[in-house]
PDB file of N, CA and C in Angstrom:
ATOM      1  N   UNK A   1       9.910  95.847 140.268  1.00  0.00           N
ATOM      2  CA  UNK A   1      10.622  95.424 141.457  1.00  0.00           C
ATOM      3  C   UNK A   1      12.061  95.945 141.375  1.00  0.00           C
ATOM      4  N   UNK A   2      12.513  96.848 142.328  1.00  0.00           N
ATOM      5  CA  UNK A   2      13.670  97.399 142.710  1.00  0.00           C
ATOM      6  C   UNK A   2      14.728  96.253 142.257  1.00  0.00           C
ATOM      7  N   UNK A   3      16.117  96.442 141.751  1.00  0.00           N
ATOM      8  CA  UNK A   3      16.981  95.474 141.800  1.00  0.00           C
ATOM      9  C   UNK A   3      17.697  95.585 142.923  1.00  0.00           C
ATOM     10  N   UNK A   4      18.370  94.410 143.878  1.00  0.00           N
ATOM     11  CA  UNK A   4      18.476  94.813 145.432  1.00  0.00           C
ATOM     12  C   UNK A   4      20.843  94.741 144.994  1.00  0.00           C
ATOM     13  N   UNK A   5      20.852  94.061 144.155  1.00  0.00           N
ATOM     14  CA  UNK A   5      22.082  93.922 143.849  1.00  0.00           C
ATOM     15  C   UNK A   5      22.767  95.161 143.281  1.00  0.00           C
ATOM     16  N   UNK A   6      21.891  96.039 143.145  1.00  0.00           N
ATOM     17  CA  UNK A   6      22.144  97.865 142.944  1.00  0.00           C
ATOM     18  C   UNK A   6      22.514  98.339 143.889  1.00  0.00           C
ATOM     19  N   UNK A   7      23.957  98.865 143.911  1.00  0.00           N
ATOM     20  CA  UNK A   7      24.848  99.471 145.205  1.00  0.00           C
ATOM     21  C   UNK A   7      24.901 100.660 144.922  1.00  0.00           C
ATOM     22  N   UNK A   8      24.294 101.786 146.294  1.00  0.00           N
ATOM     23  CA  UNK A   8      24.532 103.197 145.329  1.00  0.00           C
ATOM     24  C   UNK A   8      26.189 103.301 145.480  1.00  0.00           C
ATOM     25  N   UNK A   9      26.554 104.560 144.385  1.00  0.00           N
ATOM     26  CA  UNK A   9      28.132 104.845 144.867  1.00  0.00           C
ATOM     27  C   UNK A   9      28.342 105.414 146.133  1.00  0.00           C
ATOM     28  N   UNK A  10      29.633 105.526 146.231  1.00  0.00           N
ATOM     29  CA  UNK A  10      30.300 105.706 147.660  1.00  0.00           C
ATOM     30  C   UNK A  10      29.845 107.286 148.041  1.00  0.00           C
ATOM     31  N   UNK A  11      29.541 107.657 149.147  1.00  0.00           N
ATOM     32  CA  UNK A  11      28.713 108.959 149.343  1.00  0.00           C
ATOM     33  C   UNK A  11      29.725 109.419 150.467  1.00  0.00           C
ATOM     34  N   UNK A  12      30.387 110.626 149.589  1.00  0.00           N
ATOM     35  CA  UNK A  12      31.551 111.573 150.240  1.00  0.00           C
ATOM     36  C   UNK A  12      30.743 112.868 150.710  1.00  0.00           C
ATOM     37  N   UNK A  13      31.626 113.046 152.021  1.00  0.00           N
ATOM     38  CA  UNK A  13      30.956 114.121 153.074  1.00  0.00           C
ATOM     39  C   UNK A  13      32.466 115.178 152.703  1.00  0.00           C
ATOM     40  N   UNK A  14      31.343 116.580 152.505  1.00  0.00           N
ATOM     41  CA  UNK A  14      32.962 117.682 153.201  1.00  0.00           C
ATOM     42  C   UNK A  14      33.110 117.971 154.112  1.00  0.00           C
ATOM     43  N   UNK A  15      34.006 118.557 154.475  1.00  0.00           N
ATOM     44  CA  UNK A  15      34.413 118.658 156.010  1.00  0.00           C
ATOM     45  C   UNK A  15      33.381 118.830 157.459  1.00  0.00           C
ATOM     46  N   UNK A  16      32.247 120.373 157.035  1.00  0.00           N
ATOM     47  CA  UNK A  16      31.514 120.412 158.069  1.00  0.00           C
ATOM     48  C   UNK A  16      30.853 119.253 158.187  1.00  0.00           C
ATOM     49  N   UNK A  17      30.668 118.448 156.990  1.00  0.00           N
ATOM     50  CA  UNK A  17      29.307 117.342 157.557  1.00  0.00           C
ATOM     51  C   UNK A  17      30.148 116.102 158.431  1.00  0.00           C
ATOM     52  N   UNK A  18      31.623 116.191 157.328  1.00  0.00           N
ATOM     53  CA  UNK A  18      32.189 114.962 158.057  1.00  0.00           C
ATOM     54  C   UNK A  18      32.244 115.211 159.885  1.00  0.00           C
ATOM     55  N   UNK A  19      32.586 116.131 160.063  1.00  0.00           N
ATOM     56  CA  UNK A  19      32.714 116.476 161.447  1.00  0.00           C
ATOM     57  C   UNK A  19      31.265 116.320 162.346  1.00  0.00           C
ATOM     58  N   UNK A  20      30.250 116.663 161.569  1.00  0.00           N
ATOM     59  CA  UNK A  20      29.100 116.213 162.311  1.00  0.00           C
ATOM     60  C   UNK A  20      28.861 115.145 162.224  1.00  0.00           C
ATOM     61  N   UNK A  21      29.197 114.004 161.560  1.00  0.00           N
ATOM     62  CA  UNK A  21      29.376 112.841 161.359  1.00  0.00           C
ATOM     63  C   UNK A  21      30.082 111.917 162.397  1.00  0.00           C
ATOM     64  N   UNK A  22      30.954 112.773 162.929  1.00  0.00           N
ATOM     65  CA  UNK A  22      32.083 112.238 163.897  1.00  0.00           C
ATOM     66  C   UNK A  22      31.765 112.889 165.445  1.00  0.00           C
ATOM     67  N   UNK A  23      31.148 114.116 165.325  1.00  0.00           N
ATOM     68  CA  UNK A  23      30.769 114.633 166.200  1.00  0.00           C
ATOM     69  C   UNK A  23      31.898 115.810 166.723  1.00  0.00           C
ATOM     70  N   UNK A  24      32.563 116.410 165.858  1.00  0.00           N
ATOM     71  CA  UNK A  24      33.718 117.303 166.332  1.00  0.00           C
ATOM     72  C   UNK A  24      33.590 118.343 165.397  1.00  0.00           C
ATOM     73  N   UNK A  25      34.081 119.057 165.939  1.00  0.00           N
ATOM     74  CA  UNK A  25      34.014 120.853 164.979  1.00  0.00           C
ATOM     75  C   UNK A  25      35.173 120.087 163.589  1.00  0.00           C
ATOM     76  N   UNK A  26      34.488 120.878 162.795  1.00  0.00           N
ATOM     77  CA  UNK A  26      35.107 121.208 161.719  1.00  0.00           C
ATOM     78  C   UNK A  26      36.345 121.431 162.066  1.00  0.00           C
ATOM     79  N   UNK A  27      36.761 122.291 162.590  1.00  0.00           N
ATOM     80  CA  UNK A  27      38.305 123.076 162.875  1.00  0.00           C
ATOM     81  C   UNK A  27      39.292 121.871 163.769  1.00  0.00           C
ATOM     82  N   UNK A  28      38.697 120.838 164.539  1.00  0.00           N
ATOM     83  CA  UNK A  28      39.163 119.917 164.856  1.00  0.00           C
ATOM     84  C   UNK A  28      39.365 118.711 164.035  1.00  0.00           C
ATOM     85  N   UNK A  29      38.107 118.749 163.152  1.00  0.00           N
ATOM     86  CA  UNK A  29      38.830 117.615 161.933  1.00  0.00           C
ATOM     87  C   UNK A  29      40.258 118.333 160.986  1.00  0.00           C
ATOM     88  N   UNK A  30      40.294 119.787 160.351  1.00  0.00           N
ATOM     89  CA  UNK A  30      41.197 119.696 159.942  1.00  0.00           C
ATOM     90  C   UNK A  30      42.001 120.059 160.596  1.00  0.00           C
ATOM     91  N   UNK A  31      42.701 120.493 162.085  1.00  0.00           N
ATOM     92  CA  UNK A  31      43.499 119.836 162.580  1.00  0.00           C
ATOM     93  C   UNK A  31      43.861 118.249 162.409  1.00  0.00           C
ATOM     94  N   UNK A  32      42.756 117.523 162.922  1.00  0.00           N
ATOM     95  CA  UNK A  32      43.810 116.095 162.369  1.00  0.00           C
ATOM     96  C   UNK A  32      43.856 116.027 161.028  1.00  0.00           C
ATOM     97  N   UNK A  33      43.471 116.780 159.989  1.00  0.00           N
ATOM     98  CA  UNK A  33      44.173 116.261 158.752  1.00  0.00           C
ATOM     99  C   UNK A  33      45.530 117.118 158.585  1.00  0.00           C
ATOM    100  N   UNK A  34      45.803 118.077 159.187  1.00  0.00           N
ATOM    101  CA  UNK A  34      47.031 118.627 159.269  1.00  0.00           C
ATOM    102  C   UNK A  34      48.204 118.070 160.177  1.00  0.00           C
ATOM    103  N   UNK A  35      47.940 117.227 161.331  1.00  0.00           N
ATOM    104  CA  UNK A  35      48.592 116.458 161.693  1.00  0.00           C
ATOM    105  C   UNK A  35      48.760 115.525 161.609  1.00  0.00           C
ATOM    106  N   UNK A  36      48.023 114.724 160.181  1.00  0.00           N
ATOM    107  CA  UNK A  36      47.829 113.311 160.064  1.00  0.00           C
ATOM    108  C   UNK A  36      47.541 112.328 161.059  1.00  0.00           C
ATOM    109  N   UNK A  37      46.683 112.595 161.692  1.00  0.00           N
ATOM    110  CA  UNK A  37      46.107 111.978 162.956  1.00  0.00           C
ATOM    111  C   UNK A  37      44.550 111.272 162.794  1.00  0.00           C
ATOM    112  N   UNK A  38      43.810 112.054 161.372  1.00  0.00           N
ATOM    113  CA  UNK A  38      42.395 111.633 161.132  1.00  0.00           C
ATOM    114  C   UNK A  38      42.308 111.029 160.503  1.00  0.00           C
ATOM    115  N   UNK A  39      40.751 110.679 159.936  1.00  0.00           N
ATOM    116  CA  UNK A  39      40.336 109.779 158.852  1.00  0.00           C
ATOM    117  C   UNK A  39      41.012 110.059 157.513  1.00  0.00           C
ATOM    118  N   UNK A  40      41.183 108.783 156.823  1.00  0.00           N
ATOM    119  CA  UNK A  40      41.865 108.963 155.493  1.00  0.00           C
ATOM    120  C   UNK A  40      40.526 110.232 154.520  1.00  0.00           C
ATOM    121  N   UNK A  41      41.294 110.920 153.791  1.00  0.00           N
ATOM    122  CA  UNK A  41      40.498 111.969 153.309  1.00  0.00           C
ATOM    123  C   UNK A  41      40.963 112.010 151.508  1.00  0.00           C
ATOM    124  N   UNK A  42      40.273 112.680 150.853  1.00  0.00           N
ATOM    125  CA  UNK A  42      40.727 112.525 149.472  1.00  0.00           C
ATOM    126  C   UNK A  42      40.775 114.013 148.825  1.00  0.00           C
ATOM    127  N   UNK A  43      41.331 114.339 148.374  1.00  0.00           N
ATOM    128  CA  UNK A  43      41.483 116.124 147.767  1.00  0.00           C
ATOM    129  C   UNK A  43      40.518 115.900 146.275  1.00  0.00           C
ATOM    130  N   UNK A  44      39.939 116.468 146.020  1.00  0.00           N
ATOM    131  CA  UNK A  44      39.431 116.364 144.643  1.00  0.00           C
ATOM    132  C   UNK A  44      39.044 117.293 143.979  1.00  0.00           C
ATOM    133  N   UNK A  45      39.975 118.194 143.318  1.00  0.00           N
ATOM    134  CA  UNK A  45      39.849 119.235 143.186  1.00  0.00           C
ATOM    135  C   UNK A  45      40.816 120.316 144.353  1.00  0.00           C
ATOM    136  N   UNK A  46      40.017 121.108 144.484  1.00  0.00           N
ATOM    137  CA  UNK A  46      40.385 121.997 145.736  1.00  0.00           C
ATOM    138  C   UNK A  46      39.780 121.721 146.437  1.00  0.00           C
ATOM    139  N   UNK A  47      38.542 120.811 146.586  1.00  0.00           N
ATOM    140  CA  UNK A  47      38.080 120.230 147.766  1.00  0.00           C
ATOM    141  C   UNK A  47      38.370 119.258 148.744  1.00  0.00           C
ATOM    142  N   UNK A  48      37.810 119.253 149.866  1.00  0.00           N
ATOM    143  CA  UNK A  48      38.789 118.026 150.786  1.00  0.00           C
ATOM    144  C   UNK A  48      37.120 116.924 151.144  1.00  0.00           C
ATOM    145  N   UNK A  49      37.579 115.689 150.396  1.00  0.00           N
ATOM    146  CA  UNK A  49      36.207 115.125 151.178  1.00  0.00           C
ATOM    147  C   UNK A  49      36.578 113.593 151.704  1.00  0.00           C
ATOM    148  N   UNK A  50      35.422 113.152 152.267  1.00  0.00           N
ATOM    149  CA  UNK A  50      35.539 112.006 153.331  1.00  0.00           C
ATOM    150  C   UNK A  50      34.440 110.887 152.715  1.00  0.00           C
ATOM    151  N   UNK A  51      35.186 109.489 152.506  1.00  0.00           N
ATOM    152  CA  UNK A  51      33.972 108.472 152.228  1.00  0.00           C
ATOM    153  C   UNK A  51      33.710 108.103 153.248  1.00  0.00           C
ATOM    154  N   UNK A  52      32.380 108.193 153.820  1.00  0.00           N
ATOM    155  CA  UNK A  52      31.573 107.733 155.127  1.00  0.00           C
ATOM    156  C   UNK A  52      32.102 106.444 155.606  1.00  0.00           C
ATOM    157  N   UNK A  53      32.689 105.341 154.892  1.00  0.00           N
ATOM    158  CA  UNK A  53      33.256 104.027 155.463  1.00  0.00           C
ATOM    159  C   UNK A  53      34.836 103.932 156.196  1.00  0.00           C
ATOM    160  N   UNK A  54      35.521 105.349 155.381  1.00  0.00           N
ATOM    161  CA  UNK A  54      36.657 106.007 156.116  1.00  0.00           C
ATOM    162  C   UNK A  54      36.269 106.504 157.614  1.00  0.00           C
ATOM    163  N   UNK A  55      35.447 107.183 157.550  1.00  0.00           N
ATOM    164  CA  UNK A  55      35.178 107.788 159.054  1.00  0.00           C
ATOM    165  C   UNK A  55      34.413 106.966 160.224  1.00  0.00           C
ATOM    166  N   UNK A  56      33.992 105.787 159.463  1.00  0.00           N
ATOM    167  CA  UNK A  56      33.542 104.760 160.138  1.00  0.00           C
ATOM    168  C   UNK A  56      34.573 104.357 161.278  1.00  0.00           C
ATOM    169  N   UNK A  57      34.967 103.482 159.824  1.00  0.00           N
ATOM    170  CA  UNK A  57      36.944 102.733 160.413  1.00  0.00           C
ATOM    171  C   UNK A  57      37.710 103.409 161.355  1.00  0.00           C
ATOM    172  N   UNK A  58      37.407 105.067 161.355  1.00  0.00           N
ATOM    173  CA  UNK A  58      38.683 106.209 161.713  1.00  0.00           C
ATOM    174  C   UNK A  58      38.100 105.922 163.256  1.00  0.00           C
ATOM    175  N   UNK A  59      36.588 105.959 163.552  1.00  0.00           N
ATOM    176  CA  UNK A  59      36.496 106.185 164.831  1.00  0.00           C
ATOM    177  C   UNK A  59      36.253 104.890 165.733  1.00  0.00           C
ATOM    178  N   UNK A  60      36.141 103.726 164.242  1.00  0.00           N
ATOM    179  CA  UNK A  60      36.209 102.156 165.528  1.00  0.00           C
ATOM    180  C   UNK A  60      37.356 102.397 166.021  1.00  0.00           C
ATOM    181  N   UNK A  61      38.509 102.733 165.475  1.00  0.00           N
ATOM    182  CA  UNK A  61      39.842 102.358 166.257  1.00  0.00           C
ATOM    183  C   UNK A  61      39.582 102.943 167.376  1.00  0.00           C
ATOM    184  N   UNK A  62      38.638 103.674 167.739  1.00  0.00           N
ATOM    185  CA  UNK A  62      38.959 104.404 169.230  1.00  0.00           C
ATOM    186  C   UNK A  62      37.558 103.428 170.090  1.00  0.00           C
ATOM    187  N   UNK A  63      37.214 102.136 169.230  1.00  0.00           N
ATOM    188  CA  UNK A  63      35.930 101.451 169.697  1.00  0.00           C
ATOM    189  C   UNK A  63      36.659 100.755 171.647  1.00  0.00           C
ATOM    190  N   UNK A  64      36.161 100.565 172.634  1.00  0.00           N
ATOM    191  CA  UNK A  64      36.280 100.097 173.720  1.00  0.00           C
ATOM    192  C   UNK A  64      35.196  99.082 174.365  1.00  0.00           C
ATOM    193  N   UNK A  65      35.146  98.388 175.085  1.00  0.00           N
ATOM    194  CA  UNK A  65      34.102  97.864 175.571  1.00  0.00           C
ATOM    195  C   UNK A  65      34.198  98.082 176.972  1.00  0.00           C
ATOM    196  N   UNK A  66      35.316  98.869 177.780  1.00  0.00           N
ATOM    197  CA  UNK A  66      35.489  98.923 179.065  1.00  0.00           C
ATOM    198  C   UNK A  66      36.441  99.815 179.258  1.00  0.00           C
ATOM    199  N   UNK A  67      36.926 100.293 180.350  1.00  0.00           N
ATOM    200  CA  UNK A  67      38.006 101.359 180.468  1.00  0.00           C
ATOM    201  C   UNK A  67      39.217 100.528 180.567  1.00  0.00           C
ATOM    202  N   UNK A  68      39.172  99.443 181.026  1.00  0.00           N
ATOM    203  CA  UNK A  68      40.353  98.423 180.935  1.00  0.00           C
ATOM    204  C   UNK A  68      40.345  97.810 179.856  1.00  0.00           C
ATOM    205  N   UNK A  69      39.967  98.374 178.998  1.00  0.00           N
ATOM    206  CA  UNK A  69      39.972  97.135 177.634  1.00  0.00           C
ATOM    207  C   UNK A  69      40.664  97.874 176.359  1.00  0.00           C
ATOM    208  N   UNK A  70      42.179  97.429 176.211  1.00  0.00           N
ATOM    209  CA  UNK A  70      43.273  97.989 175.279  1.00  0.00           C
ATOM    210  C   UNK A  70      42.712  98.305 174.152  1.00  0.00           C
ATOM    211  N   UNK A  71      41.816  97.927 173.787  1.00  0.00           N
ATOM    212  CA  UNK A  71      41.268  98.372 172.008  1.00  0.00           C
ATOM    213  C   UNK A  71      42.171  97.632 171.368  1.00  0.00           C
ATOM    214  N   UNK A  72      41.616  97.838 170.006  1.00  0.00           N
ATOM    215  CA  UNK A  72      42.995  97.387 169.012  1.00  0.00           C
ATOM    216  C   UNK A  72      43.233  98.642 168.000  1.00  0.00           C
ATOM    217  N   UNK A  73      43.409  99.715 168.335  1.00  0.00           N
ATOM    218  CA  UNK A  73      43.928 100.953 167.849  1.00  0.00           C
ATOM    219  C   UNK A  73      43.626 101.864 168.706  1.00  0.00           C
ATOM    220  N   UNK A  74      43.844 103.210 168.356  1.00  0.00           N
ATOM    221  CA  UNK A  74      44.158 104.317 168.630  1.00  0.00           C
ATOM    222  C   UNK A  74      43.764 105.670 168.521  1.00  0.00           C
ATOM    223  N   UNK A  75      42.613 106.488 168.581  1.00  0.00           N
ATOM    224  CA  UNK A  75      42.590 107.712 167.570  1.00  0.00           C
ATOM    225  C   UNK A  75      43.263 108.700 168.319  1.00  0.00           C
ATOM    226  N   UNK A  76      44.011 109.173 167.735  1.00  0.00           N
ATOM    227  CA  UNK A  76      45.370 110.158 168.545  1.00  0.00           C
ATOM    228  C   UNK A  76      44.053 111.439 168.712  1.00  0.00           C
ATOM    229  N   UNK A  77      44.842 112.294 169.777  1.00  0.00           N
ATOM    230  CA  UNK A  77      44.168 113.983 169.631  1.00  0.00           C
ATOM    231  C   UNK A  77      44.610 114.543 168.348  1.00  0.00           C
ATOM    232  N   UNK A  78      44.173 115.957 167.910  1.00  0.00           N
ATOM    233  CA  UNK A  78      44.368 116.476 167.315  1.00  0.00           C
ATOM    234  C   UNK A  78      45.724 117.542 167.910  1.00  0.00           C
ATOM    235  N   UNK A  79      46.647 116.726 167.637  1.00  0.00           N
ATOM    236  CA  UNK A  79      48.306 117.815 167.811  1.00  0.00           C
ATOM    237  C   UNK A  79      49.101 116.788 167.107  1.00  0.00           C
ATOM    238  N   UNK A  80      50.003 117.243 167.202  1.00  0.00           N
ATOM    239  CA  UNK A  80      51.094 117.050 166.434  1.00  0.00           C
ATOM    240  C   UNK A  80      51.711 115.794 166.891  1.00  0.00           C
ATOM    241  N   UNK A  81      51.928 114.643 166.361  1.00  0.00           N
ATOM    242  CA  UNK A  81      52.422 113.192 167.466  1.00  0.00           C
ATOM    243  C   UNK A  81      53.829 113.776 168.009  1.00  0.00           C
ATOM    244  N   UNK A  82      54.220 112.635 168.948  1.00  0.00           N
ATOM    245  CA  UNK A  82      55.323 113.084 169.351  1.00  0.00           C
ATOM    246  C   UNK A  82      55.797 111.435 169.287  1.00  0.00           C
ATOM    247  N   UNK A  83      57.076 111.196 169.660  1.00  0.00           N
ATOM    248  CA  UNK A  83      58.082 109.645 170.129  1.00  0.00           C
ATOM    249  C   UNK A  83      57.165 109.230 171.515  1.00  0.00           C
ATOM    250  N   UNK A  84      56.650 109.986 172.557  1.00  0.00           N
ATOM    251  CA  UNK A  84      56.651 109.567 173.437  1.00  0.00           C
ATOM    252  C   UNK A  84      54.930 108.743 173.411  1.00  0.00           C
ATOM    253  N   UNK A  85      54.165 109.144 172.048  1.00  0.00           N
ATOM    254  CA  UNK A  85      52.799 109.123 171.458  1.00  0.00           C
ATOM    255  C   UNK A  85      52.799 107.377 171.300  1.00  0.00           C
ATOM    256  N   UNK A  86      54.187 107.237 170.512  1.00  0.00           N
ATOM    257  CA  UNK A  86      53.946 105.803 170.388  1.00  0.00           C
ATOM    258  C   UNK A  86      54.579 105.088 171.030  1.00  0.00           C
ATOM    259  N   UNK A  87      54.978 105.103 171.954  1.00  0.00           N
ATOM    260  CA  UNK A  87      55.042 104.411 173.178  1.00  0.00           C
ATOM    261  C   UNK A  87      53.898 103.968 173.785  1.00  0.00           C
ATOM    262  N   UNK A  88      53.068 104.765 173.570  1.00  0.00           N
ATOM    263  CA  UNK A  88      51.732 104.245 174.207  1.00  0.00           C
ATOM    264  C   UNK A  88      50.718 103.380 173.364  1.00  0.00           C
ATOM    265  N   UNK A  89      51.530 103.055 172.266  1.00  0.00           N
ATOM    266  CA  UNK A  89      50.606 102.205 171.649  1.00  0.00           C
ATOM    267  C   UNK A  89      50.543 100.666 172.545  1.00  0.00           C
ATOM    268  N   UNK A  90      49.925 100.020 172.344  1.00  0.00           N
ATOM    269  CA  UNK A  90      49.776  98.795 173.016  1.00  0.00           C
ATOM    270  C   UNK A  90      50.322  97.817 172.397  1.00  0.00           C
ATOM    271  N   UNK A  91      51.207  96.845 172.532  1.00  0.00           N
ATOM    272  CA  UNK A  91      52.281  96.376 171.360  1.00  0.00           C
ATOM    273  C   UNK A  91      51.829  94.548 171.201  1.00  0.00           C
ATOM    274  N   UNK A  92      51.233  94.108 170.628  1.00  0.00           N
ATOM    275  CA  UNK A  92      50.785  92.749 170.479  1.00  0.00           C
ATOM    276  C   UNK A  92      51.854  91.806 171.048  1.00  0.00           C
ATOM    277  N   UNK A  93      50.816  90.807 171.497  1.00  0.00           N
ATOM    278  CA  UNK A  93      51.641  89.869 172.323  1.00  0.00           C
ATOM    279  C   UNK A  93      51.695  88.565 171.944  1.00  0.00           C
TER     280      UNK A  93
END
Protein backbone atom coordinates (compact mmCIF):
# COMPACT_ATOMS: atom_id res chain seq x y z
CA UNK A 1 0.00 0.00 0.00
CA UNK A 2 1.30 3.33 -1.40
CA UNK A 3 2.21 5.76 1.56
CA UNK A 4 -0.29 8.78 0.85
CA UNK A 5 1.79 11.18 3.33
CA UNK A 6 4.63 10.92 0.46
CA UNK A 7 4.84 14.42 -1.20
CA UNK A 8 6.64 14.31 -4.47
CA UNK A 9 9.26 17.31 -4.64
CA UNK A 10 8.46 20.57 -6.06
CA UNK A 11 8.35 20.06 -10.02
CA UNK A 12 10.18 23.06 -11.85
CA UNK A 13 9.21 23.95 -15.47
CA UNK A 14 11.81 25.88 -17.97
CA UNK A 15 10.80 28.52 -19.69
CA UNK A 16 9.09 26.99 -22.93
CA UNK A 17 6.97 24.71 -20.72
CA UNK A 18 6.41 27.42 -18.16
CA UNK A 19 4.89 29.53 -20.86
CA UNK A 20 2.72 26.74 -22.04
CA UNK A 21 1.71 26.44 -18.69
CA UNK A 22 0.53 30.00 -18.61
CA UNK A 23 -0.41 30.00 -22.06
CA UNK A 24 2.07 32.74 -23.55
CA UNK A 25 5.12 32.47 -25.82
CA UNK A 26 8.17 31.90 -24.30
CA UNK A 27 9.54 35.32 -25.52
CA UNK A 28 6.68 36.92 -23.55
CA UNK A 29 7.49 35.18 -20.35
CA UNK A 30 11.02 36.38 -20.51
CA UNK A 31 10.00 39.66 -21.22
CA UNK A 32 8.25 39.72 -17.89
CA UNK A 33 11.19 38.34 -16.24
CA UNK A 34 13.18 41.17 -17.68
CA UNK A 35 10.79 43.63 -16.55
CA UNK A 36 10.01 42.09 -13.36
CA UNK A 37 6.47 41.90 -14.06
CA UNK A 38 6.22 37.76 -13.95
CA UNK A 39 6.14 34.82 -11.91
CA UNK A 40 8.80 34.55 -9.23
CA UNK A 41 11.53 32.40 -11.12
CA UNK A 42 14.79 30.81 -9.74
CA UNK A 43 18.31 30.78 -11.77
CA UNK A 44 19.99 27.50 -11.08
CA UNK A 45 22.79 27.26 -12.70
CA UNK A 46 22.58 29.02 -16.06
CA UNK A 47 19.22 27.90 -16.16
CA UNK A 48 16.04 29.88 -15.52
CA UNK A 49 13.19 27.71 -13.98
CA UNK A 50 9.63 28.05 -12.54
CA UNK A 51 7.95 26.04 -9.50
CA UNK A 52 4.46 25.28 -10.89
CA UNK A 53 2.85 26.81 -7.46
CA UNK A 54 4.73 30.17 -8.49
CA UNK A 55 2.93 30.31 -11.76
CA UNK A 56 -0.15 29.29 -10.17
CA UNK A 57 -0.14 32.36 -7.65
CA UNK A 58 1.43 34.61 -10.70
CA UNK A 59 -1.76 34.15 -12.73
CA UNK A 60 -4.57 34.11 -9.75
CA UNK A 61 -3.61 37.66 -9.25
CA UNK A 62 -5.07 38.35 -12.60
CA UNK A 63 -8.18 35.81 -11.18
CA UNK A 64 -11.79 37.98 -11.81
CA UNK A 65 -15.22 36.87 -11.40
CA UNK A 66 -16.73 39.78 -13.53
CA UNK A 67 -15.49 42.73 -15.53
CA UNK A 68 -16.53 44.93 -12.63
CA UNK A 69 -14.90 43.00 -10.12
CA UNK A 70 -11.41 44.82 -8.82
CA UNK A 71 -9.52 41.52 -8.18
CA UNK A 72 -7.15 41.59 -5.48
CA UNK A 73 -4.00 41.97 -7.68
CA UNK A 74 -2.67 42.64 -10.80
CA UNK A 75 -0.64 40.86 -13.60
CA UNK A 76 1.02 43.84 -15.34
CA UNK A 77 1.81 43.41 -19.39
CA UNK A 78 4.97 42.56 -20.35
CA UNK A 79 6.83 46.31 -20.62
CA UNK A 80 8.52 48.09 -18.56
CA UNK A 81 6.17 49.63 -15.43
CA UNK A 82 5.81 53.07 -15.41
CA UNK A 83 4.43 55.77 -12.11
CA UNK A 84 1.36 56.07 -13.98
CA UNK A 85 1.12 51.73 -13.76
CA UNK A 86 0.57 52.14 -10.15
CA UNK A 87 -1.85 54.38 -9.98
CA UNK A 88 -3.98 51.94 -11.23
CA UNK A 89 -3.60 49.68 -8.64
CA UNK A 90 -6.79 49.50 -6.64
CA UNK A 91 -5.90 50.85 -3.14
CA UNK A 92 -7.77 49.01 -0.10
CA UNK A 93 -10.38 50.55 1.70
Amino acid sequence: MPDSSYQLPPRYLRTPEAARFLGLSGRTLEKHRTFGTGPIYRKLGGRIVYALDDLQAWADRGLRQSTSDPGHGIVYPARRRTPRDDDAVPQPQ
